[in-house]
Protein backbone atom coordinates (compact mmCIF):
# COMPACT_ATOMS: atom_id res chain seq x y z
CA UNK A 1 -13.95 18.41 -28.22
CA UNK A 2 -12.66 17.73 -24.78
CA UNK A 3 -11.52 14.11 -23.78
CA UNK A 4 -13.34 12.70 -20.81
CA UNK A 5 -11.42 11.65 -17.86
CA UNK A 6 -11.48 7.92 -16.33
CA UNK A 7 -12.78 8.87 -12.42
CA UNK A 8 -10.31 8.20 -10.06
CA UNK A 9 -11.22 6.11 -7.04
CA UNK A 10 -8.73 7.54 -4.23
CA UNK A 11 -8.92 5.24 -0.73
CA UNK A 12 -10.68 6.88 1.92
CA UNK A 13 -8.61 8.67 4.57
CA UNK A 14 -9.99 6.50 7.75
CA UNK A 15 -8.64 3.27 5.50
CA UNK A 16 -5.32 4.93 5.34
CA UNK A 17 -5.18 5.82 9.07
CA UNK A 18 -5.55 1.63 9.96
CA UNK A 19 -2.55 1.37 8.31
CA UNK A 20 -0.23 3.79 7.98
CA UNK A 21 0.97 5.49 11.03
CA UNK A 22 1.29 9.05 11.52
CA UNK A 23 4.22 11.06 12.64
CA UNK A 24 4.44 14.53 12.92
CA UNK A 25 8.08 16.14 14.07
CA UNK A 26 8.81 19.49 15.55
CA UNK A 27 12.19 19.50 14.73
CA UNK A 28 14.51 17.43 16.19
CA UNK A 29 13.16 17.59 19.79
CA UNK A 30 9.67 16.18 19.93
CA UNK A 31 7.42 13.73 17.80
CA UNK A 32 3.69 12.98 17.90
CA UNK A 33 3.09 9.80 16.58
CA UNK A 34 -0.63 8.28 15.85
CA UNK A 35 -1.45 5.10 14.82
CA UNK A 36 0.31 3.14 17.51
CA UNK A 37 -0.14 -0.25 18.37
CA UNK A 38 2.25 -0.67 21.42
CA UNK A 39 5.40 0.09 22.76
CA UNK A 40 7.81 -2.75 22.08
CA UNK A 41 11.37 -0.98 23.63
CA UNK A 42 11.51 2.10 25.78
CA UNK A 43 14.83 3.48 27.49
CA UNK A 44 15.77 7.34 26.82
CA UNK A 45 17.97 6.13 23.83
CA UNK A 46 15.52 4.19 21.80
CA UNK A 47 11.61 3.72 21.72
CA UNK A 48 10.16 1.11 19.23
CA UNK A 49 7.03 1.22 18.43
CA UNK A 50 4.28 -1.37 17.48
CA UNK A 51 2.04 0.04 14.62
CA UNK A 52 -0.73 -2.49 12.18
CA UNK A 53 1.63 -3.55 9.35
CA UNK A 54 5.20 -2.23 10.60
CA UNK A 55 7.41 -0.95 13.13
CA UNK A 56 9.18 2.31 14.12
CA UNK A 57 12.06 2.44 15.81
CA UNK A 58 13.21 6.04 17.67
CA UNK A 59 16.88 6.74 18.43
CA UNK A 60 18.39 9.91 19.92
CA UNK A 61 19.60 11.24 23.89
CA UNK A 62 17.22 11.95 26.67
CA UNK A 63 13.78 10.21 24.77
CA UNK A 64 10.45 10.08 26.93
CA UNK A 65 7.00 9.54 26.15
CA UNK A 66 5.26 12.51 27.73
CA UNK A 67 1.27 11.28 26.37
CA UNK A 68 0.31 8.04 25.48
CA UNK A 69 -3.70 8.23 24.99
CA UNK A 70 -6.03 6.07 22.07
CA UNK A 71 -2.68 5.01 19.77
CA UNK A 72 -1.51 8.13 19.60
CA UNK A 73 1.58 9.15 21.81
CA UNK A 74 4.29 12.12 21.93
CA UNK A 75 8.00 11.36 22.49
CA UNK A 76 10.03 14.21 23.69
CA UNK A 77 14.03 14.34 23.51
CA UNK A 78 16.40 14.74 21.15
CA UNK A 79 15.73 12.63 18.00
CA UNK A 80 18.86 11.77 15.92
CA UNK A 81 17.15 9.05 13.58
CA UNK A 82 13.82 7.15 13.10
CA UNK A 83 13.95 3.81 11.22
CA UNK A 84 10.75 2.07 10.10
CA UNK A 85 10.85 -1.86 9.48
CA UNK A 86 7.94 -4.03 7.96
């Protein structure tokens, strides 16, 4: 006789979007990040950004922000390291 399974409530994927932010990298040269809040530092060294619960920090040579549309941007450059805080 099989053993019945508890049922698993997983967290809808729009409730996960609100918080967590989204960051997809093509390899070292250009990120698209959704889920923004606002851009906190930009210089072509280091963007921070703002997203709900935390913070991301970008750091490489040459950074830009070629979109920025609906919290959802796309930073072009070299990327060297990303940091998150919060």
């Amino acid at each position: 006789m099989k053993e019945k399974l508890p049922k698993i409530q997983l967290p809808r994927e729009n409730n996960l979007a609100i918080y967590t932010p989204r960051i997809i990298l093509q390899r070292n040269r250009q990120a698209i990040v959704e889920g923004c809040e606002r851009i906190l530092i930009y210089d072509e060294n280091m963007i921070r950004l703002q997203a709900k619960k935390q913070e991301i920090c970008f750091y490489g040579s040459g950074l830009s922000l070629q979109s920025f549309q609906a919290k959802s941007m796309i930073i072009a450059g070299t990327i060297d390291k990303i940091e998150y805080f919060g």
